[in-house]
C-alpha atoms as a PDB file:
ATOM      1  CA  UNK A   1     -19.172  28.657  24.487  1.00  0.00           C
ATOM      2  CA  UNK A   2     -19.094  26.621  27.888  1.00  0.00           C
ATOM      3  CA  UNK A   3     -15.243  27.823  28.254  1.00  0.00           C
ATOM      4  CA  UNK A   4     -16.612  31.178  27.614  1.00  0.00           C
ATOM      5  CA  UNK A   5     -19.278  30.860  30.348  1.00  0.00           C
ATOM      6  CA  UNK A   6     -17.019  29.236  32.979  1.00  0.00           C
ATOM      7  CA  UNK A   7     -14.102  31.498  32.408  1.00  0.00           C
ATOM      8  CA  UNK A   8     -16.490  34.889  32.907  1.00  0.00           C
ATOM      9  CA  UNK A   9     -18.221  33.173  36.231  1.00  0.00           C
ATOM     10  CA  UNK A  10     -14.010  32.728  37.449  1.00  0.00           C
ATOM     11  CA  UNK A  11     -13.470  35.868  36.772  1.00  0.00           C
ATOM     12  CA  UNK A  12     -16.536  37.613  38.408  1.00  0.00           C
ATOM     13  CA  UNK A  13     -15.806  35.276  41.673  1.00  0.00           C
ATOM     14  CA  UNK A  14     -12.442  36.551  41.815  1.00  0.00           C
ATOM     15  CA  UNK A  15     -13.414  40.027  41.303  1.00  0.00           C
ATOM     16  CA  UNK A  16     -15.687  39.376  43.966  1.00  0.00           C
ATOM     17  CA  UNK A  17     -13.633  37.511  46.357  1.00  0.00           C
ATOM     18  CA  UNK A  18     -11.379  41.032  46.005  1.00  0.00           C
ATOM     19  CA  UNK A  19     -14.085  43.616  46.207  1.00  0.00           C
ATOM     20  CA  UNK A  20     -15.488  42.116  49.070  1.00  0.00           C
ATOM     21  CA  UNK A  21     -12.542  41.789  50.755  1.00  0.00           C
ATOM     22  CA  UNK A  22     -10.807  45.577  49.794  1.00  0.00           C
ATOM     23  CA  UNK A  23     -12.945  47.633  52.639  1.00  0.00           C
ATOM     24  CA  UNK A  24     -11.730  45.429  55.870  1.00  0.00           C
ATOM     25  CA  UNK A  25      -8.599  46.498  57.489  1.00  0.00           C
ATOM     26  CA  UNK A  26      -6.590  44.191  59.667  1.00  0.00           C
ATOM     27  CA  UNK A  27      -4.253  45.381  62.335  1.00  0.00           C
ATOM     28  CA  UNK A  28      -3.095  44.913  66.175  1.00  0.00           C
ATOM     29  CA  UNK A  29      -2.799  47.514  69.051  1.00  0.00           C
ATOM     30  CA  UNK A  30       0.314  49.393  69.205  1.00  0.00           C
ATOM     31  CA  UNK A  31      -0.657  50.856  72.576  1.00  0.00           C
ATOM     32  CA  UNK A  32       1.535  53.631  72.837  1.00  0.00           C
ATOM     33  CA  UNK A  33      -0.058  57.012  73.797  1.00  0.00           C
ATOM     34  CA  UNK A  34       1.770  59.244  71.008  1.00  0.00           C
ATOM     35  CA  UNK A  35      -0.054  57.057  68.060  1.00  0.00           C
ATOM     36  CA  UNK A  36      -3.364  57.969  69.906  1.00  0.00           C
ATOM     37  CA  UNK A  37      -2.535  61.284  69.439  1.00  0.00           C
ATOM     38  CA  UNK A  38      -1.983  60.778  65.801  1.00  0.00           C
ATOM     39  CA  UNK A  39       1.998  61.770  66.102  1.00  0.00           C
ATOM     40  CA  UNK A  40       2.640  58.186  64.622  1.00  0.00           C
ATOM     41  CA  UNK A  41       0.794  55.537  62.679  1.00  0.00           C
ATOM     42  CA  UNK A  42      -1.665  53.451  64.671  1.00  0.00           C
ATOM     43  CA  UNK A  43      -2.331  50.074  64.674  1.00  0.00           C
ATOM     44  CA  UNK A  44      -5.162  49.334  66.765  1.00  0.00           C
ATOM     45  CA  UNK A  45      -6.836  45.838  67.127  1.00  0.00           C
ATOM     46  CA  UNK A  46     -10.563  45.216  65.793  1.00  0.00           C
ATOM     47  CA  UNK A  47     -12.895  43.469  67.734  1.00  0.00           C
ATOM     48  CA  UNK A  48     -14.993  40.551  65.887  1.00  0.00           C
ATOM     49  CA  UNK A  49     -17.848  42.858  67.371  1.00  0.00           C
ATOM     50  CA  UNK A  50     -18.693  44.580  70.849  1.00  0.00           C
ATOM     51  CA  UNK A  51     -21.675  43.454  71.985  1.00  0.00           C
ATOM     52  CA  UNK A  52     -23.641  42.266  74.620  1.00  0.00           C
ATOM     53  CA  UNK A  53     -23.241  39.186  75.904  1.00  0.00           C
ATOM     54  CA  UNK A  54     -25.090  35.994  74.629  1.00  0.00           C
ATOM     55  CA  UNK A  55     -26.891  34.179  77.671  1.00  0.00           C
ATOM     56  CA  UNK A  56     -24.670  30.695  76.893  1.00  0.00           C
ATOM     57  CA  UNK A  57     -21.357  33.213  77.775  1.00  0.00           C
ATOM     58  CA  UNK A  58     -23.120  35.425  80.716  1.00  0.00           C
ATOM     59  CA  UNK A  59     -21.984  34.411  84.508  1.00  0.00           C
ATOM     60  CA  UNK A  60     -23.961  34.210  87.320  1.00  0.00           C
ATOM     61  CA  UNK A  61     -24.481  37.983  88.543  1.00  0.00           C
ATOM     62  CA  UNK A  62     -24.055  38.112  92.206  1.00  0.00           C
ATOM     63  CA  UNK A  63     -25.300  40.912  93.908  1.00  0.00           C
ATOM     64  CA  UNK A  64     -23.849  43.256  96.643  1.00  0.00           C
ATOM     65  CA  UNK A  65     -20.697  45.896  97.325  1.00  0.00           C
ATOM     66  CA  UNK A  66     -17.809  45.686  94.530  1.00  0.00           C
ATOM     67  CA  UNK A  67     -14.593  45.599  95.740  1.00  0.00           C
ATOM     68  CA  UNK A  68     -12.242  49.329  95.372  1.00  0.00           C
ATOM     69  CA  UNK A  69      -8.950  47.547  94.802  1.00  0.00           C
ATOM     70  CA  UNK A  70      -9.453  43.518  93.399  1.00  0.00           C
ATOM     71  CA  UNK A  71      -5.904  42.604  94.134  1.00  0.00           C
ATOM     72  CA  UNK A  72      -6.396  43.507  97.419  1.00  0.00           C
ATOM     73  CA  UNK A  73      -9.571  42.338  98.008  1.00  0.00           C
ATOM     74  CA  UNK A  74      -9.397  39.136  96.446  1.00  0.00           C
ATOM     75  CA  UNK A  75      -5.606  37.666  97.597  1.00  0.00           C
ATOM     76  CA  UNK A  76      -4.969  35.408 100.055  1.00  0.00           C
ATOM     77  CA  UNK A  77      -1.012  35.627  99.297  1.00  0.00           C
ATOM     78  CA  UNK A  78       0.385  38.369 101.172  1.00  0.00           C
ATOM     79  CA  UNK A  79       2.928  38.900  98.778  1.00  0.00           C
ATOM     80  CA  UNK A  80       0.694  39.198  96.004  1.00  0.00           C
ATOM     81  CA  UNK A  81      -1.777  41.640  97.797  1.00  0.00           C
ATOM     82  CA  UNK A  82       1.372  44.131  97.963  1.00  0.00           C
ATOM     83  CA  UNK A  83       1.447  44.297  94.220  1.00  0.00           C
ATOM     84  CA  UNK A  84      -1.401  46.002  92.884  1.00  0.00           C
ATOM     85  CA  UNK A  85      -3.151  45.431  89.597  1.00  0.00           C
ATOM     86  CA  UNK A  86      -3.097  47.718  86.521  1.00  0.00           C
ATOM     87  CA  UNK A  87      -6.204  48.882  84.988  1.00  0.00           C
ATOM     88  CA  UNK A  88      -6.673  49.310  81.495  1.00  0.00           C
ATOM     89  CA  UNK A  89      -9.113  51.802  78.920  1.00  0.00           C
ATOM     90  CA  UNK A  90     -11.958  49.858  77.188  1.00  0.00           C
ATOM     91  CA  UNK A  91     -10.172  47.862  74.371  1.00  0.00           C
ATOM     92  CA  UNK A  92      -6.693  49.427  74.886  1.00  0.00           C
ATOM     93  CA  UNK A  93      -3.622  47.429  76.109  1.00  0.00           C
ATOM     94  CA  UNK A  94      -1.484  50.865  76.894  1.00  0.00           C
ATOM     95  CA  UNK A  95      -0.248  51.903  80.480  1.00  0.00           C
ATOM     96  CA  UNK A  96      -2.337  54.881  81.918  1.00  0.00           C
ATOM     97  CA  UNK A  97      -0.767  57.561  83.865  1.00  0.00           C
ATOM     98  CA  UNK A  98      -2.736  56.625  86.570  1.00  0.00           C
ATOM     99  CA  UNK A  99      -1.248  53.027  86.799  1.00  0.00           C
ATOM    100  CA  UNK A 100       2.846  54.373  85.920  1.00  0.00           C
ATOM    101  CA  UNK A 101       3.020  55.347  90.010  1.00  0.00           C
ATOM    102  CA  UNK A 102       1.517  51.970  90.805  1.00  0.00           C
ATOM    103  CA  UNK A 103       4.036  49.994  88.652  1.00  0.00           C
ATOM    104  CA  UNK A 104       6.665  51.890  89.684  1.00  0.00           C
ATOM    105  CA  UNK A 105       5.649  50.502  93.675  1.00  0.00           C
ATOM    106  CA  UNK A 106       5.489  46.624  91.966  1.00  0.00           C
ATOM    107  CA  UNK A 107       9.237  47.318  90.724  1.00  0.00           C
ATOM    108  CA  UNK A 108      10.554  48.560  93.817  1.00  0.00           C
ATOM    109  CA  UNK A 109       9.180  45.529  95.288  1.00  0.00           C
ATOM    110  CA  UNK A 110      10.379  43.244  92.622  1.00  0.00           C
ATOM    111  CA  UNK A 111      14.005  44.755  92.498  1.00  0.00           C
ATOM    112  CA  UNK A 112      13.809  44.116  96.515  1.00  0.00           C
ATOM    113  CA  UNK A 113      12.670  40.958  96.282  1.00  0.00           C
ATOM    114  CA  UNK A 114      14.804  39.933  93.134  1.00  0.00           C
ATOM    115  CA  UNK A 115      14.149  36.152  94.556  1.00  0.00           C
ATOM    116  CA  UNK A 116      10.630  35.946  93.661  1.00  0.00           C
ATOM    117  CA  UNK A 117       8.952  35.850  90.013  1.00  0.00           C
ATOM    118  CA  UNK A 118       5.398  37.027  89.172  1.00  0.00           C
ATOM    119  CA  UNK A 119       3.471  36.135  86.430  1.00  0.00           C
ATOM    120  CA  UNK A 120       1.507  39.023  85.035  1.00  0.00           C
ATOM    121  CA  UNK A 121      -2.078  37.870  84.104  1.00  0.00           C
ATOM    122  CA  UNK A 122      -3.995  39.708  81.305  1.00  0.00           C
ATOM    123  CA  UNK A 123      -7.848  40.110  81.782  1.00  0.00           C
ATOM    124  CA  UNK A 124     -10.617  41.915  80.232  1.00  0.00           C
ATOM    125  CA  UNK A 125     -13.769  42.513  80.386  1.00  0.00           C
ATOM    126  CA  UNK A 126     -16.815  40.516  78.490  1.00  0.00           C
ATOM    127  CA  UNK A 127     -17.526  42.284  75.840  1.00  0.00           C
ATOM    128  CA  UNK A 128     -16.005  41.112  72.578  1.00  0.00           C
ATOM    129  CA  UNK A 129     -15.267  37.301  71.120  1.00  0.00           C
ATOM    130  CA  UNK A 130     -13.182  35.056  73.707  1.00  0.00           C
ATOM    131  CA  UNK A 131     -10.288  34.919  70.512  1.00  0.00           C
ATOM    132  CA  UNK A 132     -10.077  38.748  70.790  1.00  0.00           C
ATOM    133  CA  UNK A 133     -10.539  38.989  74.590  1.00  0.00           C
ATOM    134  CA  UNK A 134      -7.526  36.387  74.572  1.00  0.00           C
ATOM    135  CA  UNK A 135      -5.260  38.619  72.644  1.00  0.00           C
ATOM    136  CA  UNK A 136      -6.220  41.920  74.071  1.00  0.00           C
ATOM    137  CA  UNK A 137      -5.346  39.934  77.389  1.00  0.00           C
ATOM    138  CA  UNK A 138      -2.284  39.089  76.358  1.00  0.00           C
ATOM    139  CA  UNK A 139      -1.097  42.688  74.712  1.00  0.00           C
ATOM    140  CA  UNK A 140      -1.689  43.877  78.226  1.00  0.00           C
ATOM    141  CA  UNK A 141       0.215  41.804  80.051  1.00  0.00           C
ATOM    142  CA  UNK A 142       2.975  42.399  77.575  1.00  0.00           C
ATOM    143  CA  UNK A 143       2.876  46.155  78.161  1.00  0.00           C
ATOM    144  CA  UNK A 144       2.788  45.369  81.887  1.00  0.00           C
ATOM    145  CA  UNK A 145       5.692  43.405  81.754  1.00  0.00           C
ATOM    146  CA  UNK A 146       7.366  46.137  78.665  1.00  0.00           C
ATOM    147  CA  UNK A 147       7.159  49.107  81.479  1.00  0.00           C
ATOM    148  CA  UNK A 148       8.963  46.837  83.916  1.00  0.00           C
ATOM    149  CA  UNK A 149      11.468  46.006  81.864  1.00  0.00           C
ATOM    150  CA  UNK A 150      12.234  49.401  81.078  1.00  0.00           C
ATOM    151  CA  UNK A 151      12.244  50.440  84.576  1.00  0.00           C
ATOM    152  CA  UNK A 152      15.099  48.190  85.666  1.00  0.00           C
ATOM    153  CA  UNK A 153      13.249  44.595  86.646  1.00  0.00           C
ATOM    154  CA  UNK A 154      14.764  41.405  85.599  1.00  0.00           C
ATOM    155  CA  UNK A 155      13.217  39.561  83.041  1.00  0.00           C
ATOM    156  CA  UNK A 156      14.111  36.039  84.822  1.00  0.00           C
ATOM    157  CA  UNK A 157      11.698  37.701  87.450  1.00  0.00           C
ATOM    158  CA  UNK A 158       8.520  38.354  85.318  1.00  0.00           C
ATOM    159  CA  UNK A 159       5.908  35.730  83.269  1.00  0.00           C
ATOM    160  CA  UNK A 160       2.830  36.811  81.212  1.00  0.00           C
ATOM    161  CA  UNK A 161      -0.645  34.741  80.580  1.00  0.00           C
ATOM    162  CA  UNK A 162      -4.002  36.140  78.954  1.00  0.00           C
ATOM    163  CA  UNK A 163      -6.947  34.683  80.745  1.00  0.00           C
ATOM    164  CA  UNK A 164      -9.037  37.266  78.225  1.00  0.00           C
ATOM    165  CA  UNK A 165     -12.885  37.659  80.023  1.00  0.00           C
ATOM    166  CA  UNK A 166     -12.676  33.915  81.177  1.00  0.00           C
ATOM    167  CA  UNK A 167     -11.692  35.024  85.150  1.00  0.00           C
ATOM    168  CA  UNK A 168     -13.510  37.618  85.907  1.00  0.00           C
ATOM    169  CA  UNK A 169     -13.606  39.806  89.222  1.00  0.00           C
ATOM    170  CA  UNK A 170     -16.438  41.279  88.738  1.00  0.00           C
ATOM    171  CA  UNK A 171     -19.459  39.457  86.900  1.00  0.00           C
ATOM    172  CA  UNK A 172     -22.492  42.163  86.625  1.00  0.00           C
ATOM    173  CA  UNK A 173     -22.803  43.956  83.381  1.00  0.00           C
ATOM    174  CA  UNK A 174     -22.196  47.506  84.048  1.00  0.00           C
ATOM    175  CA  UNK A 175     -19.344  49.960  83.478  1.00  0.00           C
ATOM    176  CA  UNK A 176     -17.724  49.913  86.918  1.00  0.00           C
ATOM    177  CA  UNK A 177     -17.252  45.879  86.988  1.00  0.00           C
ATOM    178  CA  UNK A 178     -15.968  45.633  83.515  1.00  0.00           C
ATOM    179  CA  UNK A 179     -13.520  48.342  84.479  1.00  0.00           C
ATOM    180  CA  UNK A 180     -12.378  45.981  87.417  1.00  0.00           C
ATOM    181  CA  UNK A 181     -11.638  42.779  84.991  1.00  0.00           C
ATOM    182  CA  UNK A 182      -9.918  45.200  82.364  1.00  0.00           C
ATOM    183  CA  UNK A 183      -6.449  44.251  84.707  1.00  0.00           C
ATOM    184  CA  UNK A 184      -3.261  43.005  84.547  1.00  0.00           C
ATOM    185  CA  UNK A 185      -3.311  41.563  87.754  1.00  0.00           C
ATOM    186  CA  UNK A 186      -0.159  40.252  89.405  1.00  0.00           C
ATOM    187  CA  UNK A 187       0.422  36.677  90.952  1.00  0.00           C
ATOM    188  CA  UNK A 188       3.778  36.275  93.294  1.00  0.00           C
ATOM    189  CA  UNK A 189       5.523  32.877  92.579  1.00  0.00           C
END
C-alpha cells in the first residue's frame, strides 16, 4: 500500500512539474524587421517582468534640460563625439531606419580611420531585471556591430560590451530618458 501511495504522489509531481511548465515559452530576439512583420518566425526575448523600478535599483533623479544627442553631449574624446549613438525601440535589439543613415556616417569614418577600433557598448533603459537588461544590451551591440560588418568595416576594428541599465544617460523615469539609454553608444580606442 505505501508503494502504492508513494508511486501515485511521483507521478502527480511529475505531471505537475510538466503542466506547470507546458504554458511558458522561452526564446531570444531575432531582431530583424521582416519577422516583425510576421514574413518569418520570430523569436523575441521575454522579460522576467517590465515594471517599475524598486527604490534599492532607482538612481538619483537629477533635474534640468536632457541632452538631444548623448554622444555628443556627454564625450570628451573628439573622436568619439564624431560617431553617434544608435537608438533602439523599447525591448528590441533591431536597427531602425532612422539609425541605418547614422551608421552608415560611423563606417565611413571607421573605413577612414581603419587605425582605430571602437568598442560598441549596449545600454538600455531600467525597466526589466539587470540579467535581461544585460542581454538585451548585448543583442544590440551585436546588431550594431552585424550592420557594420555588412557594410564593409573590419572586424579587427570593432568590440561589443552590454552595460544593460547599469550606465545610464539619462536617470528620470519618463519616456524621453529611457529612450536616451536604449543606445548602442560608441567608444573610439
Amino acid at each position: 500500500m505505501d508503494r502504492r501511495i508513494i508511486s501515485l504522489c511521483l507521478s502527480l509531481s511529475v505531471m505537475l512539474v510538466f503542466a506547470g511548465c507546458a504554458g511558458k515559452t522561452v526564446s531570444s530576439s531575432s531582431g530583424d524587421v521582416a519577422s516583425q512583420g510576421g514574413k518569418t518566425k520570430s523569436e523575441q526575448i521575454q522579460p522576467d517582468a517590465i515594471k517599475t523600478v524598486p527604490l534599492e535599483r532607482s538612481f538619483d533623479r537629477p533635474s534640468g534640460n536632457i541632452p538631444v544627442n548623448p554622444a555628443l553631449a556627454r564625450s570628451t574624446d573628439s573622436e568619439s563625439s564624431v560617431l553617434g549613438d544608435v537608438f533602439f525601440d523599447y525591448d528590441r535589439f533591431q536597427i531602425r531606419k532612422d539609425a541605418m543613415t547614422l551608421l552608415d556616417a560611423n563606417a565611413g569614418w571607421l573605413r577612414a580611420n581603419g587605425n582605430k577600433t571602437v568598442l560598441i557598448e549596449g545600454h538600455c533603459d531600467e525597466r526589466g531585471t539587470v540579467a535581461y537588461n544585460l542581454v538585451l544590451g548585448e543583442k544590440r551591440a551585436q546588431a550594431t556591430k552585424r550592420y557594420l560588418l555588412d557594410i564593409g568595416v573590419a572586424a579587427s576594428q570593432l568590440q561589443i560590451t552590454s552595460y544593460g541599465e547599469t550606465r545610464p544617460f539619462c536617470k528620470q523615469q519618463n519616456e524621453d530618458c529611457y529612450q536616451q539609454n536604449r543606445r548602442a553608444h560608441f567608444v573610439t580606442k
